[in-house]
Structure formats: structure tokens, C-alpha cells
PDB file of N, CA and C in Angstrom:
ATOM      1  N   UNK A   1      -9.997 -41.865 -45.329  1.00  0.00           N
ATOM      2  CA  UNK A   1      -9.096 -40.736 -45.236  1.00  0.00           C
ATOM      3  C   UNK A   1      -9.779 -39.502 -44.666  1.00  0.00           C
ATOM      4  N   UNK A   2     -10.757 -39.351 -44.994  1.00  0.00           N
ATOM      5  CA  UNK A   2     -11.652 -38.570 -44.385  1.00  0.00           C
ATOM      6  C   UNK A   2     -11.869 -38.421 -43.228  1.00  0.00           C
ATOM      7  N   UNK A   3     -11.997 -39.456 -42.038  1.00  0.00           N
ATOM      8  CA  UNK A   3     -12.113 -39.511 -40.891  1.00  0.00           C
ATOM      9  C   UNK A   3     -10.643 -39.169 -40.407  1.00  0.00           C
ATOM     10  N   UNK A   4      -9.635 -39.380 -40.482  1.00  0.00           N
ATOM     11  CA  UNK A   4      -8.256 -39.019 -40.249  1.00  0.00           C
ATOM     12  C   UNK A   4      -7.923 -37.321 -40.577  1.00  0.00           C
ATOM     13  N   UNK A   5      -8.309 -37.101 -41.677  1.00  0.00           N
ATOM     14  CA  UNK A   5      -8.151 -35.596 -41.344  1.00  0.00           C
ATOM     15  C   UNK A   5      -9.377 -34.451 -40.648  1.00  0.00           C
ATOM     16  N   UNK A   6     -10.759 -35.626 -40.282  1.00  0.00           N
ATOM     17  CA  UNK A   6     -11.213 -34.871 -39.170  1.00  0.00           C
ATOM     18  C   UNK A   6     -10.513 -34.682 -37.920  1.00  0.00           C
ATOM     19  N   UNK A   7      -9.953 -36.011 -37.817  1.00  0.00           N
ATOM     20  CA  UNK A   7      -9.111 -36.409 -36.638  1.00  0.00           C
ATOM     21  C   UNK A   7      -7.962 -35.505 -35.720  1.00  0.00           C
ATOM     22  N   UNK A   8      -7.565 -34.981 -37.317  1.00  0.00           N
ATOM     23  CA  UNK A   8      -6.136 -34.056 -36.724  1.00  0.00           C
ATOM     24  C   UNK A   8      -6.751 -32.308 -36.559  1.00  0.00           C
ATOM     25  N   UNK A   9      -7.401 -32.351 -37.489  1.00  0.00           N
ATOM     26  CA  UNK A   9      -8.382 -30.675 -37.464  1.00  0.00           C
ATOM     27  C   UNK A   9      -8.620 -30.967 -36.096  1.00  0.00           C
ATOM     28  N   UNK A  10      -9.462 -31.881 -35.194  1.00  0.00           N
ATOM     29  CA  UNK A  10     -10.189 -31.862 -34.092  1.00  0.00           C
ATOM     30  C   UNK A  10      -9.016 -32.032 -33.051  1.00  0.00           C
ATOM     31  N   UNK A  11      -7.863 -32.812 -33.334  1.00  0.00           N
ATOM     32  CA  UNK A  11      -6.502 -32.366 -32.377  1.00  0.00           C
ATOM     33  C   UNK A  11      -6.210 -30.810 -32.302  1.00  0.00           C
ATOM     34  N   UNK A  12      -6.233 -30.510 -33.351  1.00  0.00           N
ATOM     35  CA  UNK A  12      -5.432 -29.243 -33.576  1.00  0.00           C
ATOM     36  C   UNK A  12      -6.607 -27.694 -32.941  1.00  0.00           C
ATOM     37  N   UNK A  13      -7.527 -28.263 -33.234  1.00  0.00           N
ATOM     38  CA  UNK A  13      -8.725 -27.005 -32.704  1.00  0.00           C
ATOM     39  C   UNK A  13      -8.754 -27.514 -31.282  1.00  0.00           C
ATOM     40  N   UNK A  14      -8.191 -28.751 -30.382  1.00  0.00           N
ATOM     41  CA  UNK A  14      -8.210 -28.945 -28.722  1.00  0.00           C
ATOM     42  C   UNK A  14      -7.159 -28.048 -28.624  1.00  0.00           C
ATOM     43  N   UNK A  15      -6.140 -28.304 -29.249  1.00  0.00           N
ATOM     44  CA  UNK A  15      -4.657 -28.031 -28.724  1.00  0.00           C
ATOM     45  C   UNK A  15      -4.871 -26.343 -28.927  1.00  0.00           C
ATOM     46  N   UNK A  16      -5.470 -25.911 -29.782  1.00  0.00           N
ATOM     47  CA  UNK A  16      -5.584 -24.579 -29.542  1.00  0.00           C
ATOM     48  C   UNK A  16      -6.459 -23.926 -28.353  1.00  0.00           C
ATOM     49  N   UNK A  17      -7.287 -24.452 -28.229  1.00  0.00           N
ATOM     50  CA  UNK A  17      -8.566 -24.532 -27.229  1.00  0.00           C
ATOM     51  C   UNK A  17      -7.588 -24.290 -25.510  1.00  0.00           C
ATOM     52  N   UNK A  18      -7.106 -25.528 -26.074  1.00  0.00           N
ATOM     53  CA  UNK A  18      -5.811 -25.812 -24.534  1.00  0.00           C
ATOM     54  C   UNK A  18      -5.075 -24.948 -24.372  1.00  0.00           C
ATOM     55  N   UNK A  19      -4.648 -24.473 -25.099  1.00  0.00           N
ATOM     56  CA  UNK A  19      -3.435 -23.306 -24.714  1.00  0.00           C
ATOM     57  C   UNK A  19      -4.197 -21.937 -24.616  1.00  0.00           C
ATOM     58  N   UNK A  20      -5.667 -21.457 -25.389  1.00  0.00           N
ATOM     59  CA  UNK A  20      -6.060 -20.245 -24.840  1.00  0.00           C
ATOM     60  C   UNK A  20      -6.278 -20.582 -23.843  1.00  0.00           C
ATOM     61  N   UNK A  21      -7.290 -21.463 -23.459  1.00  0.00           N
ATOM     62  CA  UNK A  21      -7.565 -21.288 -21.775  1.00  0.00           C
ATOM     63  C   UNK A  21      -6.734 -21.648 -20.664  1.00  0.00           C
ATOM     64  N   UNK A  22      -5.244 -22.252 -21.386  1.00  0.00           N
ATOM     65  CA  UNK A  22      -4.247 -22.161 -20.212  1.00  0.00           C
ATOM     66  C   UNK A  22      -3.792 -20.885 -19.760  1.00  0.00           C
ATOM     67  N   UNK A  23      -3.997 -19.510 -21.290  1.00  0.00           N
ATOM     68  CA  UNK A  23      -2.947 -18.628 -21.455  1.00  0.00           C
ATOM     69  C   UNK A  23      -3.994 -17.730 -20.481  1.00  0.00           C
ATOM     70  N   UNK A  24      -5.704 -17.825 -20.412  1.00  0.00           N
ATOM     71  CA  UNK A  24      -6.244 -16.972 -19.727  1.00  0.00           C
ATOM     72  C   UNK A  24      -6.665 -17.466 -18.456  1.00  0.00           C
ATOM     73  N   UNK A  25      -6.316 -18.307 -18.121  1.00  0.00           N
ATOM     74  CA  UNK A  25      -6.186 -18.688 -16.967  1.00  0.00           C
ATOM     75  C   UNK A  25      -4.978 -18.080 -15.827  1.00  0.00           C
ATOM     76  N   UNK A  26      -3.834 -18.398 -16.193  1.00  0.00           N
ATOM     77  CA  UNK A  26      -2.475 -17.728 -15.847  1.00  0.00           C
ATOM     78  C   UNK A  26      -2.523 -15.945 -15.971  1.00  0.00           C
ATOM     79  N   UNK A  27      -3.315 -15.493 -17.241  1.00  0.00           N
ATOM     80  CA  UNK A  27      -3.418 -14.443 -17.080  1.00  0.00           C
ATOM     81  C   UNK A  27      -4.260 -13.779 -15.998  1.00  0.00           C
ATOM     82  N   UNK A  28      -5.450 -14.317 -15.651  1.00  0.00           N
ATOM     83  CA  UNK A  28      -6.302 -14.210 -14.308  1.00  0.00           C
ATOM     84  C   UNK A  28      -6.034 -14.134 -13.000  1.00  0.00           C
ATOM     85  N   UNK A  29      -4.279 -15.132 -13.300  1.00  0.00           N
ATOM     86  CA  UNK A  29      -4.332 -15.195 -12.016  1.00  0.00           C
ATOM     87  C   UNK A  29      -2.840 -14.262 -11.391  1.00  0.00           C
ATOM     88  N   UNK A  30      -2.309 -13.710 -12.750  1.00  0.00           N
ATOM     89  CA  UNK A  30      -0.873 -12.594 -12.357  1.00  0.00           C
ATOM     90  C   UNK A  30      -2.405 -11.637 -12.269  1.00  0.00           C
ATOM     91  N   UNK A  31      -3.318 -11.121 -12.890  1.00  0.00           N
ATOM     92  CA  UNK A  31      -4.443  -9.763 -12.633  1.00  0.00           C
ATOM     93  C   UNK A  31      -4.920  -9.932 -10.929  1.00  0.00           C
ATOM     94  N   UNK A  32      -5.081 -11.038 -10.278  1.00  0.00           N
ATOM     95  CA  UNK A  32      -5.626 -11.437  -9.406  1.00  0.00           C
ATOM     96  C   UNK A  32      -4.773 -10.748  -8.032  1.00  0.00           C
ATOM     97  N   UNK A  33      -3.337 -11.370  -8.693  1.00  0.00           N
ATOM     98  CA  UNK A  33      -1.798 -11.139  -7.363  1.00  0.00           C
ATOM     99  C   UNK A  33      -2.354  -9.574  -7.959  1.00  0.00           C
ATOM    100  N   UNK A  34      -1.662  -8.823  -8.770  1.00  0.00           N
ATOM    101  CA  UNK A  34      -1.677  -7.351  -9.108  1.00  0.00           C
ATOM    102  C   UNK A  34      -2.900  -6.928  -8.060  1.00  0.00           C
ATOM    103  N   UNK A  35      -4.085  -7.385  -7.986  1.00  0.00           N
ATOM    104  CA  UNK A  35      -5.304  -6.481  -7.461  1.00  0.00           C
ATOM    105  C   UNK A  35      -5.416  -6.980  -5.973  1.00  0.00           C
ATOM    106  N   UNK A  36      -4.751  -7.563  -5.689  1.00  0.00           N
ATOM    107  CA  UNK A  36      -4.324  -7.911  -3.975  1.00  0.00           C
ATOM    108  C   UNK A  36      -3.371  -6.585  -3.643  1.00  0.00           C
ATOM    109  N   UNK A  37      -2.323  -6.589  -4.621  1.00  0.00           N
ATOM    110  CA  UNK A  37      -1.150  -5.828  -3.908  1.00  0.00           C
ATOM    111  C   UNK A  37      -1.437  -4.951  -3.924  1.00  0.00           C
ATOM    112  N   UNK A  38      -2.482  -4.065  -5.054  1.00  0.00           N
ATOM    113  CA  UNK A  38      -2.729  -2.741  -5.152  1.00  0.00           C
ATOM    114  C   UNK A  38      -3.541  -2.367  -4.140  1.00  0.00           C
ATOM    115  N   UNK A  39      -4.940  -3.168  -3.476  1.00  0.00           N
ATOM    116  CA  UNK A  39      -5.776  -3.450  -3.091  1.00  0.00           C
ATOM    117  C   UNK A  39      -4.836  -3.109  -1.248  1.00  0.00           C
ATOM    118  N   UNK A  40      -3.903  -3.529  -1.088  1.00  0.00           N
ATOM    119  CA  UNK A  40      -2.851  -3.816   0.036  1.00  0.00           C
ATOM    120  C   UNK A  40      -1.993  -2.388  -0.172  1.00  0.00           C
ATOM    121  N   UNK A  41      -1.867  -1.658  -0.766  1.00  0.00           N
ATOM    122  CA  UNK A  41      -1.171  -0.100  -0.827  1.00  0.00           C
ATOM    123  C   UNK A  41      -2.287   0.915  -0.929  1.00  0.00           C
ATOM    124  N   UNK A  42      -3.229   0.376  -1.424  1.00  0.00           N
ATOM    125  CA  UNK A  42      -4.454   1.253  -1.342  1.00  0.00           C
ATOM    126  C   UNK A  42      -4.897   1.408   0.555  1.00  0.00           C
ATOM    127  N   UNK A  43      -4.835   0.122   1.173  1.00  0.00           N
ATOM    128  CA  UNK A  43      -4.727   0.174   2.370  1.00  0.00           C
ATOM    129  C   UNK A  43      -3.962   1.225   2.939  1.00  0.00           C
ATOM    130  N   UNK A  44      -2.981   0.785   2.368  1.00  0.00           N
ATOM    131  CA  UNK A  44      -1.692   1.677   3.210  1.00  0.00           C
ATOM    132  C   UNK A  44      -2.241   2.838   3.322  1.00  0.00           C
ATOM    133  N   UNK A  45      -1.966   3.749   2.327  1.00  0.00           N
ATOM    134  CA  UNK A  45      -2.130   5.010   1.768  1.00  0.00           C
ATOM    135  C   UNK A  45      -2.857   5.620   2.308  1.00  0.00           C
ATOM    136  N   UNK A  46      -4.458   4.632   2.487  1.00  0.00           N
ATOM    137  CA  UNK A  46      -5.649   5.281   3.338  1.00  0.00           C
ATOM    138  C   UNK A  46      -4.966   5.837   4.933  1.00  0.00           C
ATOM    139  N   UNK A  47      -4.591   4.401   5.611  1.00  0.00           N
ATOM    140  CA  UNK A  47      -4.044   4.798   7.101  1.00  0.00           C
ATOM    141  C   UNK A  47      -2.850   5.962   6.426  1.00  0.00           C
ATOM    142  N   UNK A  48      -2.216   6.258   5.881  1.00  0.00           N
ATOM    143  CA  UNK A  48      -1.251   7.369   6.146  1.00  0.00           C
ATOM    144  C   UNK A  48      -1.907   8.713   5.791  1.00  0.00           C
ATOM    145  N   UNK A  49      -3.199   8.540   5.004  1.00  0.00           N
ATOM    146  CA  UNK A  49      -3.902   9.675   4.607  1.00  0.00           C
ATOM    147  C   UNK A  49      -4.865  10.401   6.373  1.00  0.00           C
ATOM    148  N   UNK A  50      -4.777   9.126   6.730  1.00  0.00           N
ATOM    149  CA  UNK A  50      -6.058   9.350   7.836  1.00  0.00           C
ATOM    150  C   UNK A  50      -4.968   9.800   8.863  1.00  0.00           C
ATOM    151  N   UNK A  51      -3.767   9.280   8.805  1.00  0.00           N
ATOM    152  CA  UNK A  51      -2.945  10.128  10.253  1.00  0.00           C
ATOM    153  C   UNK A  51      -2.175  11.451   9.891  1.00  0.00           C
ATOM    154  N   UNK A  52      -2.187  11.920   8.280  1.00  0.00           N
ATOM    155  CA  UNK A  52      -1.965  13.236   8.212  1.00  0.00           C
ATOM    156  C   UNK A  52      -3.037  14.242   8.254  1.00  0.00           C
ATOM    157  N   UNK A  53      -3.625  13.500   8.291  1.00  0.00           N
ATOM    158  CA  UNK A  53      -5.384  14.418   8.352  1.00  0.00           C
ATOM    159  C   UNK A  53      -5.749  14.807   9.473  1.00  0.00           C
ATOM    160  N   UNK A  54      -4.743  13.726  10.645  1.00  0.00           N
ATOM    161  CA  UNK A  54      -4.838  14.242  12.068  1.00  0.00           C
ATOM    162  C   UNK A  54      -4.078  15.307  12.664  1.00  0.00           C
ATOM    163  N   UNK A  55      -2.813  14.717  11.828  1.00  0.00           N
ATOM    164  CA  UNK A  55      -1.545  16.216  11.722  1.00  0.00           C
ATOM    165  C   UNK A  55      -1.740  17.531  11.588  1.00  0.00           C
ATOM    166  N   UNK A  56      -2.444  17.428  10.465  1.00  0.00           N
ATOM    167  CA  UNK A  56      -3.069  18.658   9.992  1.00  0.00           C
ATOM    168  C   UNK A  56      -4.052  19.204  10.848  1.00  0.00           C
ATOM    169  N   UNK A  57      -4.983  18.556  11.471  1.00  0.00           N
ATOM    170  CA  UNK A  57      -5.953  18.865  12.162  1.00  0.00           C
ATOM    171  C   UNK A  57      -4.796  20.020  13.179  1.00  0.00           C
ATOM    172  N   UNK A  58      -3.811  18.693  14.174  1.00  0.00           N
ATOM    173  CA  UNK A  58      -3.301  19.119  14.956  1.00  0.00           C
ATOM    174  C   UNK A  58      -2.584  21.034  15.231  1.00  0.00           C
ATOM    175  N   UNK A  59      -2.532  20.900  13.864  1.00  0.00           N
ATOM    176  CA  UNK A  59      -1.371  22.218  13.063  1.00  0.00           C
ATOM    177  C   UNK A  59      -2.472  23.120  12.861  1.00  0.00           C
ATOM    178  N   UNK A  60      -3.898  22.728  12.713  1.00  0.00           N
ATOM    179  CA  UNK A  60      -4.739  23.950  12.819  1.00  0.00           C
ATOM    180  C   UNK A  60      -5.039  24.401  13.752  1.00  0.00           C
ATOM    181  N   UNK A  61      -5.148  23.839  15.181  1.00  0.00           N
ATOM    182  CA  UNK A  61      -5.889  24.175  16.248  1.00  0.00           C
ATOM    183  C   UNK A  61      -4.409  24.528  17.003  1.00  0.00           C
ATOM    184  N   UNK A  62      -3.192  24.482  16.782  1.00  0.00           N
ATOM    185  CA  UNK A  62      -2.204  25.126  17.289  1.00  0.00           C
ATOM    186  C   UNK A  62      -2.183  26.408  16.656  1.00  0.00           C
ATOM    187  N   UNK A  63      -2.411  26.772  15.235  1.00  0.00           N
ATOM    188  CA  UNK A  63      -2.265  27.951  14.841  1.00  0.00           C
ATOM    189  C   UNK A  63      -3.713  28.779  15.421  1.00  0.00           C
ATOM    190  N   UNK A  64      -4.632  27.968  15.358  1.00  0.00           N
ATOM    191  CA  UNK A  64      -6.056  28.799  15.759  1.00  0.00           C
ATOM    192  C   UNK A  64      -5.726  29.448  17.012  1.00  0.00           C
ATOM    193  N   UNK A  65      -4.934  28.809  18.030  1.00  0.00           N
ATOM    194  CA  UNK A  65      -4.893  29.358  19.163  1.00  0.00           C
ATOM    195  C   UNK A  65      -4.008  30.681  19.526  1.00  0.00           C
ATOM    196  N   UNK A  66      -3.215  30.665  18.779  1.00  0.00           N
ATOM    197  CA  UNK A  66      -2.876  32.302  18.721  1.00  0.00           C
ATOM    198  C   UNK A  66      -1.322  32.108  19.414  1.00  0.00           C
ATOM    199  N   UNK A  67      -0.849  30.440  20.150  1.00  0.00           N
ATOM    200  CA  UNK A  67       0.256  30.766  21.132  1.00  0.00           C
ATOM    201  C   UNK A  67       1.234  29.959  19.757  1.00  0.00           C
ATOM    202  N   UNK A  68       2.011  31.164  19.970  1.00  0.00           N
ATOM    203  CA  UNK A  68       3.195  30.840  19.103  1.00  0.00           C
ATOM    204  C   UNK A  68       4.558  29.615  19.866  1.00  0.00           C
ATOM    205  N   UNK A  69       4.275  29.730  21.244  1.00  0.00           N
ATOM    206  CA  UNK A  69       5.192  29.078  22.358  1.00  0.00           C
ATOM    207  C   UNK A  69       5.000  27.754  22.218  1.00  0.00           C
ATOM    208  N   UNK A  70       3.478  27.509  21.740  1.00  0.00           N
ATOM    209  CA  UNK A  70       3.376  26.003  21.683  1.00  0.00           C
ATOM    210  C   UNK A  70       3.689  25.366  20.413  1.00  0.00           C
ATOM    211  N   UNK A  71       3.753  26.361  19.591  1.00  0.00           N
ATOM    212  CA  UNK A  71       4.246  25.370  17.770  1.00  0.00           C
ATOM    213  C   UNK A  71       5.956  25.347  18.313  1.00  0.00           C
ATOM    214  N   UNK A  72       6.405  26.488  18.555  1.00  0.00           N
ATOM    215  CA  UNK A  72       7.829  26.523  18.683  1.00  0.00           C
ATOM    216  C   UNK A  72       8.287  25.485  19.054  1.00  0.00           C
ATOM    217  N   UNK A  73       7.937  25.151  20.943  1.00  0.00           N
ATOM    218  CA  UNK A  73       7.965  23.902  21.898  1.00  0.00           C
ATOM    219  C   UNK A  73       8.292  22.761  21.045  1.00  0.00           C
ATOM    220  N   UNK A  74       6.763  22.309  20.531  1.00  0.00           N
ATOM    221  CA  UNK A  74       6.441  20.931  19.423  1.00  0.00           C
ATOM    222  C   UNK A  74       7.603  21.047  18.272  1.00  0.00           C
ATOM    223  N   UNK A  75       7.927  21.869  17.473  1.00  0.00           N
ATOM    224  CA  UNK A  75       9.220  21.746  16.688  1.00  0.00           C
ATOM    225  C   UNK A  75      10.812  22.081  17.492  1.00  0.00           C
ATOM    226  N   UNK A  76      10.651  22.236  18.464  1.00  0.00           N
ATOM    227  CA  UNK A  76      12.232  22.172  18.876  1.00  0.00           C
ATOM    228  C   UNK A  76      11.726  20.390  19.665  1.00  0.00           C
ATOM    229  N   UNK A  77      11.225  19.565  20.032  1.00  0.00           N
ATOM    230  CA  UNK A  77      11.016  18.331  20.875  1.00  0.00           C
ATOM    231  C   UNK A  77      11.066  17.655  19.355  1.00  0.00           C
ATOM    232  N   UNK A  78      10.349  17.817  18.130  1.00  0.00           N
ATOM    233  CA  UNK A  78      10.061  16.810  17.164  1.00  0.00           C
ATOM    234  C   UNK A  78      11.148  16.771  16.152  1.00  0.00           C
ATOM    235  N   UNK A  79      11.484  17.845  16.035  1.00  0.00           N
ATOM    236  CA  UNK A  79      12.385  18.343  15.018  1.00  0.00           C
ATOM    237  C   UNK A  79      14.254  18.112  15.460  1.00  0.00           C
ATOM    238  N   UNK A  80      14.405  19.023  16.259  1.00  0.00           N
ATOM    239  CA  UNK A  80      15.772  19.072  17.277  1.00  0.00           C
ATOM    240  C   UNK A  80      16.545  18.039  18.389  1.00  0.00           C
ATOM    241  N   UNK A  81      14.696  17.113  19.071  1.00  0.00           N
ATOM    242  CA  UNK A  81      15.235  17.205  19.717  1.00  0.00           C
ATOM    243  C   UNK A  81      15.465  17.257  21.221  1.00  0.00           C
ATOM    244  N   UNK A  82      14.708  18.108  21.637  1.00  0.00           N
ATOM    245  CA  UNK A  82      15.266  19.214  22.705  1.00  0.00           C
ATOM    246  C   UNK A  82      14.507  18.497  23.657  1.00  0.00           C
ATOM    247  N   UNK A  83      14.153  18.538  25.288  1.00  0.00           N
ATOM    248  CA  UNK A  83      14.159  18.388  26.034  1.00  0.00           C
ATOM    249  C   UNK A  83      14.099  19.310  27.390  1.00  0.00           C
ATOM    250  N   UNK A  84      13.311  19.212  28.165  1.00  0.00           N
ATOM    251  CA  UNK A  84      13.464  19.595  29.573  1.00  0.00           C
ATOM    252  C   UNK A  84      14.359  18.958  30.401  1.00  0.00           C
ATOM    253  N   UNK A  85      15.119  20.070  31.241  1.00  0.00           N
ATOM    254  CA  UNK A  85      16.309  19.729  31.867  1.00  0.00           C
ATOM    255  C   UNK A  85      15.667  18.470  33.142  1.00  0.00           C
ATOM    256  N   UNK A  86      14.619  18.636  33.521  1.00  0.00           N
ATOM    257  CA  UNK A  86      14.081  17.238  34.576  1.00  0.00           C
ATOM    258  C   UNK A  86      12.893  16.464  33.739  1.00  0.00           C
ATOM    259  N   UNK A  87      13.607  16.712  32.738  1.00  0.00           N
ATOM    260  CA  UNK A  87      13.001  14.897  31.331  1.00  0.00           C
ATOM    261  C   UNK A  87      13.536  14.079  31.342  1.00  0.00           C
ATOM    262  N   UNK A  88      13.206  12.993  31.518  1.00  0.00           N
ATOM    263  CA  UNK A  88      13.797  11.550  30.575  1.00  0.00           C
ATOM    264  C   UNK A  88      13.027  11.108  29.658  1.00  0.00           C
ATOM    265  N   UNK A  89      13.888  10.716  28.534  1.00  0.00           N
ATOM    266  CA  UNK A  89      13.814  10.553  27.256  1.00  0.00           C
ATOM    267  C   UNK A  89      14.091   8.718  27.112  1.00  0.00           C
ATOM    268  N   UNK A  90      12.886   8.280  27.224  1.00  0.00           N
ATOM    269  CA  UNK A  90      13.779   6.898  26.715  1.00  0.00           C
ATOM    270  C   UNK A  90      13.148   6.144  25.015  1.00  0.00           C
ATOM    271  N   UNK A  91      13.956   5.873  24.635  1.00  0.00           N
ATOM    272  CA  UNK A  91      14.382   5.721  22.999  1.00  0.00           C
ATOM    273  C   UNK A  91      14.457   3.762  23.027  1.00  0.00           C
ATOM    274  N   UNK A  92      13.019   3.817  22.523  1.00  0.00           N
ATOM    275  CA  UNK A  92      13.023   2.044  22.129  1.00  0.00           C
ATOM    276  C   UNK A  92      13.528   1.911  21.053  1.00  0.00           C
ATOM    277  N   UNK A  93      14.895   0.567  21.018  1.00  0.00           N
ATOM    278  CA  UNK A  93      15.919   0.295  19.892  1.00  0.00           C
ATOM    279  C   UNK A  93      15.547  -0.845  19.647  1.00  0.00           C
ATOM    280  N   UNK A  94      14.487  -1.499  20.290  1.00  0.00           N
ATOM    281  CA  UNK A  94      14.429  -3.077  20.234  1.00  0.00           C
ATOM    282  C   UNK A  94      13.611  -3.130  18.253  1.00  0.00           C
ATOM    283  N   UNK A  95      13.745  -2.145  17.324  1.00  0.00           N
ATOM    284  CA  UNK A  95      12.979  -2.521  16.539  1.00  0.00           C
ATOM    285  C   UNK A  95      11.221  -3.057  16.170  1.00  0.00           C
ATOM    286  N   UNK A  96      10.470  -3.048  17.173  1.00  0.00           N
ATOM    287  CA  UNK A  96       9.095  -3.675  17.045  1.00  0.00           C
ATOM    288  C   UNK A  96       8.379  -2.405  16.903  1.00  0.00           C
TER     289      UNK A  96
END
């Protein structure tokens, strides 16, 4: 009788065994997806940090220069719009 209830103790301490390291396994591997995706917006973020940094650049050396004609220009074309009467304007719709 003795050997039989080693038997089931030693089932019962696998079966526990089995299910933590199923449960931290699965858990490793939703932490794994999470630190890709973050890892993948952290990307992002950088390139959008690095092309407002150029913006900004841009917006200093227009104000450094003293001509008010050229911020105006750049916000009536970016903002409005607007155009020179011997411009063409062509507008890619193809989505890419």
C-alpha cells in the first residue's frame, strides 16, 4: 500500500509540475508578443520624433531669418492650400 500512495503523490507533484511550466511557458510567450509590439511603436515614435525634430529645426531657421514672407508663403501652400497662378499641383490618389 505504500508504494501506491507514493505512486499517486508522485502523479500528483508531475501534474502540478506540468501545469506550472505549461502556465510559464504561455506566459513567456504573450510577454514575448507584448515586447515585439512595444519594441515596434517604440520604432515608430523614434522616426516621428526624428521628423519633428526636423520640423522644428525647419521653423527655427525660418524664424532666425527675419523674413516673415517665407513662414506666411509655407502656411498658406501647407495649411490652405494655395498655389501659384503658373503651378501645377498634382495630388497622388493611388494610396501607396
Amino acid at each position: 500500500m505504500s508504494n501506491s500512495g507514493k505512486r499517486s503523490k508522485s502523479i500528483i507533484v508531475r501534474l502540478i509540475v506540468l501545469f506550472a511550466a505549461s502556465y510559464m511557458v504561455i506566459t513567456l510567450i504573450g510577454l514575448y508578443r507584448e515586447l515585439s509590439e512595444s519594441l515596434n511603436k517604440l520604432t515608430e515614435l523614434k522616426a516621428t520624433l526624428a521628423s519633428e525634430q526636423i520640423q522644428i529645426e525647419e521653423y527655427k531657421t525660418l524664424l532666425s531669418d527675419g523674413s516673415h514672407a517665407d513662414i506666411i508663403e509655407k502656411a498658406a501652400r501647407e495649411r490652405l492650400g494655395f498655389v501659384y497662378s503658373n503651378e501645377e499641383v498634382y495630388v497622388d490618389i493611388s494610396g501607396n
